[in-house]
C-alpha atoms as a PDB file:
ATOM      1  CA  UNK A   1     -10.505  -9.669  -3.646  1.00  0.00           C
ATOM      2  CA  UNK A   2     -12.348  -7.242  -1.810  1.00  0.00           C
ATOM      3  CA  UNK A   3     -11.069  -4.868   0.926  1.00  0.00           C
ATOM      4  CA  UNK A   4     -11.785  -2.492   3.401  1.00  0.00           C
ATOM      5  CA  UNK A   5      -9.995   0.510   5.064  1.00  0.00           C
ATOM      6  CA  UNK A   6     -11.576   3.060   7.347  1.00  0.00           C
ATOM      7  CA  UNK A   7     -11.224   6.480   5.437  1.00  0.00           C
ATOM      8  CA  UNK A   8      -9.211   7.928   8.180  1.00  0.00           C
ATOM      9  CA  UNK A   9      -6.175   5.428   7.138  1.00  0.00           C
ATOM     10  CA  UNK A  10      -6.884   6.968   3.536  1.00  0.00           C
ATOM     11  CA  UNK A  11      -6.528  10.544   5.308  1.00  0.00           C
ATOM     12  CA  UNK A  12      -3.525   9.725   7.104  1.00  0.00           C
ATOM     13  CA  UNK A  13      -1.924   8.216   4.337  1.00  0.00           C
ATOM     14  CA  UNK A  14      -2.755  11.471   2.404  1.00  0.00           C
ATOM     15  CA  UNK A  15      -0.718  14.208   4.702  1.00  0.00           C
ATOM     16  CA  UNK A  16       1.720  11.733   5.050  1.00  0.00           C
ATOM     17  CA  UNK A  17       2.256  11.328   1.320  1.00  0.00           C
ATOM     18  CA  UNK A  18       1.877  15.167   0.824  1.00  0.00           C
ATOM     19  CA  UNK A  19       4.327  15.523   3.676  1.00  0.00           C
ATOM     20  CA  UNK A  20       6.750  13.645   1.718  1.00  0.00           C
ATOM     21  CA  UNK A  21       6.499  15.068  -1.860  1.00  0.00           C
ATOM     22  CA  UNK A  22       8.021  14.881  -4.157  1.00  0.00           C
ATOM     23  CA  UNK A  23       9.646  11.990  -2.996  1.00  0.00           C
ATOM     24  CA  UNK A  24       7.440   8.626  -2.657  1.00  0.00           C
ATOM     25  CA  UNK A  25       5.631   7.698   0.381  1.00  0.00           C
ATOM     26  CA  UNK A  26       5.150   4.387   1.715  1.00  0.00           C
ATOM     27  CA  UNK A  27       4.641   1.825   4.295  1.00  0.00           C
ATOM     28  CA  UNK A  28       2.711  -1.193   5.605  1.00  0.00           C
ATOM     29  CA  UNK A  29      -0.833  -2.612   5.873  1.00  0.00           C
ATOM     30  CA  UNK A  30      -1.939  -5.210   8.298  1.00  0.00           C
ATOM     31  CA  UNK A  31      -5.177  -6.529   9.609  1.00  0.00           C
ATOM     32  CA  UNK A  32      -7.375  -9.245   9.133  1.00  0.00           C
ATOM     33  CA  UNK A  33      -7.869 -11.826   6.124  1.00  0.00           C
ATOM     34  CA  UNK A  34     -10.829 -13.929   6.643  1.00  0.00           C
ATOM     35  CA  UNK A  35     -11.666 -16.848   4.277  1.00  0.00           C
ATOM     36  CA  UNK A  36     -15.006 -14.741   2.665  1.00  0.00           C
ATOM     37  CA  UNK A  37     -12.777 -13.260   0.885  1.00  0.00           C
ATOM     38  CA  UNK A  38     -13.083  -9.691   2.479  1.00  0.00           C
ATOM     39  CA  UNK A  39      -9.487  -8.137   3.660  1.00  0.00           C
ATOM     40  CA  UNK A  40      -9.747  -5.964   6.470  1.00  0.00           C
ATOM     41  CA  UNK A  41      -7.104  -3.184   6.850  1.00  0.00           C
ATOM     42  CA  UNK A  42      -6.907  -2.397  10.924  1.00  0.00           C
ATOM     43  CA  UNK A  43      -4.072  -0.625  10.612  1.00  0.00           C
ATOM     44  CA  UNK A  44      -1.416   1.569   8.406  1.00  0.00           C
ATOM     45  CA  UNK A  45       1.759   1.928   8.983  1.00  0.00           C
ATOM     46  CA  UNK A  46       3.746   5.282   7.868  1.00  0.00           C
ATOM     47  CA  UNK A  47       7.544   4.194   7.228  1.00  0.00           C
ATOM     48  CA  UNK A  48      10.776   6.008   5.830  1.00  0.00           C
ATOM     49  CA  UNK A  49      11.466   5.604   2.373  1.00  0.00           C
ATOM     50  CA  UNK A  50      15.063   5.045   2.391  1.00  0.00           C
ATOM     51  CA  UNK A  51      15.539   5.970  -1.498  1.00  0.00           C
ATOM     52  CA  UNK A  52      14.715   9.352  -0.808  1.00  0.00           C
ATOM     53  CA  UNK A  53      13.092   9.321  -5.125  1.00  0.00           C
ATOM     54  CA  UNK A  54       9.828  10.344  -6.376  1.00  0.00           C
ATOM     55  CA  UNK A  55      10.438   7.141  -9.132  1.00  0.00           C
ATOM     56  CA  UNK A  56      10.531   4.188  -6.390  1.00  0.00           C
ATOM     57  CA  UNK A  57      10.849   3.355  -2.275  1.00  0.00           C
ATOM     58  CA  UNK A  58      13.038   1.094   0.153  1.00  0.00           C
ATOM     59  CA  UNK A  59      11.308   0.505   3.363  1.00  0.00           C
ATOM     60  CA  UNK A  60      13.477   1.612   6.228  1.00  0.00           C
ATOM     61  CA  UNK A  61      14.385  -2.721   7.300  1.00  0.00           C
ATOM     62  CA  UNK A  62      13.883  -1.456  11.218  1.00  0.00           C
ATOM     63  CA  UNK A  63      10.960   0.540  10.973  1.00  0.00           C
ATOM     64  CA  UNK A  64       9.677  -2.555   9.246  1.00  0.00           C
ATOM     65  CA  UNK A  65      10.741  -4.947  11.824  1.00  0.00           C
ATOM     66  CA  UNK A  66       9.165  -2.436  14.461  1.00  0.00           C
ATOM     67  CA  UNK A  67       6.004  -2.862  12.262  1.00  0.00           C
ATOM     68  CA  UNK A  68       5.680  -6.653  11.985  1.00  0.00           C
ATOM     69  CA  UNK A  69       6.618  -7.125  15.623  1.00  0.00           C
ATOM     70  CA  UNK A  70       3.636  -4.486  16.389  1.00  0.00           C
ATOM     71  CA  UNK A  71       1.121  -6.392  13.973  1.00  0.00           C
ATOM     72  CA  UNK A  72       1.863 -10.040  15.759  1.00  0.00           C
ATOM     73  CA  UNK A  73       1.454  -8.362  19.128  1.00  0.00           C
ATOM     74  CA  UNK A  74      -2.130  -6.815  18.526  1.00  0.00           C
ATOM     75  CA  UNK A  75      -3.510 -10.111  16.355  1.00  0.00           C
ATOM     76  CA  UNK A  76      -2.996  -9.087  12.768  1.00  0.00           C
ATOM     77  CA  UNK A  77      -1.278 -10.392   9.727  1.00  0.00           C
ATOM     78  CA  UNK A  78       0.668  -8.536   7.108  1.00  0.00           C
ATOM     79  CA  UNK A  79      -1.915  -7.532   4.085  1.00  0.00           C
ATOM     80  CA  UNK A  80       0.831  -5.763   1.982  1.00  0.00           C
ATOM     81  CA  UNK A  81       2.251  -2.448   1.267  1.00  0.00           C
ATOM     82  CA  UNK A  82       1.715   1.022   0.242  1.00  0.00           C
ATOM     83  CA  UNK A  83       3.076   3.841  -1.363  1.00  0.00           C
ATOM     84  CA  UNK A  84       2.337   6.922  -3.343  1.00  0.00           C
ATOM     85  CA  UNK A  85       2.965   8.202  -6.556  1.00  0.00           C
ATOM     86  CA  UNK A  86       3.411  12.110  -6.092  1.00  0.00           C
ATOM     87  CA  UNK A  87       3.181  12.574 -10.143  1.00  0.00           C
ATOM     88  CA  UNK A  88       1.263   9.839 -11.941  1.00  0.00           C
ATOM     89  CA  UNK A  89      -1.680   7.716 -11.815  1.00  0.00           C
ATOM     90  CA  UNK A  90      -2.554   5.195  -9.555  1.00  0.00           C
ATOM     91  CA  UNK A  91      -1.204   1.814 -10.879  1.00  0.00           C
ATOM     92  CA  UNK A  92       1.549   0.037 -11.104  1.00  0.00           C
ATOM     93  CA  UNK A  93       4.680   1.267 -12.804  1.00  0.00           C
ATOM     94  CA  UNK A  94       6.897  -1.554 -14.964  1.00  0.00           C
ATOM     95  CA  UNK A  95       9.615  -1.011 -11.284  1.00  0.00           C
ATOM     96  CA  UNK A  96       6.331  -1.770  -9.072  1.00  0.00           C
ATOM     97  CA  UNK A  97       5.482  -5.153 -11.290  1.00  0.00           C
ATOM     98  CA  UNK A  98       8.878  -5.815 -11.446  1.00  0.00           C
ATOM     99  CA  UNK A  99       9.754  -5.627  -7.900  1.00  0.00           C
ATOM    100  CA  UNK A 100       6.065  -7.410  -6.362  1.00  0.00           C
ATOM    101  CA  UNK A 101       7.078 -10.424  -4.924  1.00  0.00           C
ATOM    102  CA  UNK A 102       4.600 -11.788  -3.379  1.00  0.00           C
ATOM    103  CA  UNK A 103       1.278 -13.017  -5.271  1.00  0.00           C
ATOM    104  CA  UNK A 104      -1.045 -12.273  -1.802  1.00  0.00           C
ATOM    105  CA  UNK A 105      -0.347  -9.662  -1.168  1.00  0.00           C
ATOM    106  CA  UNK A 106      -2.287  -6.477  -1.989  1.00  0.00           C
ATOM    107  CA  UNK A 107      -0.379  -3.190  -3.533  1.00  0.00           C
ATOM    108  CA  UNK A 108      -1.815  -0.136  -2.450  1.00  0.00           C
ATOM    109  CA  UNK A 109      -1.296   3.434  -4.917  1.00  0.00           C
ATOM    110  CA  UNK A 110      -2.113   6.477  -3.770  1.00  0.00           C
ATOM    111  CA  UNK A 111      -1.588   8.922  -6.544  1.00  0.00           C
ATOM    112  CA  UNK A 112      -1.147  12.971  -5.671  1.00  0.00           C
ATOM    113  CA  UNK A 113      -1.688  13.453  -9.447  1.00  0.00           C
ATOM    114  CA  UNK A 114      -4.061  16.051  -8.592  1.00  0.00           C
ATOM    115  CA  UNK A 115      -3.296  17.379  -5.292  1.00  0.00           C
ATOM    116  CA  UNK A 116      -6.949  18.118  -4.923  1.00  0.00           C
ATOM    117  CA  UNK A 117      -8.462  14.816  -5.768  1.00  0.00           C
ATOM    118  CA  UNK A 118      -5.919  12.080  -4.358  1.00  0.00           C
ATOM    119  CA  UNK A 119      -6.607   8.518  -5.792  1.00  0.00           C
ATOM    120  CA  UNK A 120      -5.985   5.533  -4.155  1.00  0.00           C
ATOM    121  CA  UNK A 121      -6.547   1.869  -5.649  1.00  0.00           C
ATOM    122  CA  UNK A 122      -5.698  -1.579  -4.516  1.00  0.00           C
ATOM    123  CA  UNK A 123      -3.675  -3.988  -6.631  1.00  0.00           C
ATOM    124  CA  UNK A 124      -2.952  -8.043  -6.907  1.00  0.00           C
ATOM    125  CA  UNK A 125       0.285  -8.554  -8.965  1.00  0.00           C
ATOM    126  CA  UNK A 126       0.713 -12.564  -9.279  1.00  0.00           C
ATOM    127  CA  UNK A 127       3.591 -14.217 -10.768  1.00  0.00           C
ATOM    128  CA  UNK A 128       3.041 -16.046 -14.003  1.00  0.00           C
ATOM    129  CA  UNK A 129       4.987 -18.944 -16.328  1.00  0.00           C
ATOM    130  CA  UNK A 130       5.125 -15.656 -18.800  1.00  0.00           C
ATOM    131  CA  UNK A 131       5.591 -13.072 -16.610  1.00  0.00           C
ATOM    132  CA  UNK A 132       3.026 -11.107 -13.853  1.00  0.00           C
ATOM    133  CA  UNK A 133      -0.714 -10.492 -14.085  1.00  0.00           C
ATOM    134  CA  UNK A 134      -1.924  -7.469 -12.906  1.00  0.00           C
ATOM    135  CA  UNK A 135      -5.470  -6.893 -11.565  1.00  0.00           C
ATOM    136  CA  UNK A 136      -6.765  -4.154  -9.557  1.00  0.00           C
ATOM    137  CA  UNK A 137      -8.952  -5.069  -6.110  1.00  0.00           C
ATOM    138  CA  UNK A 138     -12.516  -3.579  -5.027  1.00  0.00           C
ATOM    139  CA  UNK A 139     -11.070  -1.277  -2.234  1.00  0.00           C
ATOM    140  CA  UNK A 140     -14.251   0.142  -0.015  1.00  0.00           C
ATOM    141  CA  UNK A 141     -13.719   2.730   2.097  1.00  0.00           C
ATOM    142  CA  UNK A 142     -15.688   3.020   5.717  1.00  0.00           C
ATOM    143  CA  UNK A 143     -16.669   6.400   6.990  1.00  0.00           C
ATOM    144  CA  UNK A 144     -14.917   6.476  10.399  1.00  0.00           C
END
């Protein structure tokens, strides 16, 4: 899987993640999923984590609500979710494999690592007979 986000999403997700250390940050992506195979982020959404923990995050159920309502009403579908790690890398902890539940949708990490070079990757985490398979997406970021 393939997908796109304009690199001022990736900045705003950024401040808001560095606005939220040391707990995590986290929200929604929605936009477009055409058959070629090429997701199109449109949009990110900035929501409450409710755990108030750098080790995991609750979306706030209202502000996620408000979210969906706002992605059906402007012609997009739900891509996944997002959320930063404000002291490790960018992948999945065992809590983030454990907790995916759904095998389309697409896991973004944004780790603050090193404040000065934030890292953001895309992730797939389908259910298996013997467990999950993890498998990290092309994620192409657009100038604009």
């Amino acid at each position: 899987m393939r997908i796109t986000i304009k690199r001022s999403d990736v900045d705003e997700m950024i401040r808001h993640a560095l606005s939220e250390r040391p707990d995590e940050a986290c929200g929604l992506i929605a936009g477009r999923d055409p058959e070629d195979g090429t997701r199109v982020i449109e949009k990110v959404y900035l929501l409450t984590n409710t755990d108030h923990t750098n080790e995991h995050f609750s979306i706030d159920p209202k502000e996620q609500l408000k979210a969906v309502k706002d992605m059906r009403a402007n012609g997009m579908v739900p891509l996944g979710n997002w959320h930063s790690h404000p002291e490790t890398p960018s992948r999945p902890s065992e809590e983030d494999i454990r907790l995916a539940n759904d095998s389309r949708a697409s896991y973004l990490i944004l780790s603050l690592e090193n404040e000065d070079a934030p890292v953001l990757n895309a992730f797939c985490i389908e259910k298996k007979e013997d467990g999950k398979n993890v498998r990290k997406e092309e994620l192409i970021v657009l100038e604009g």
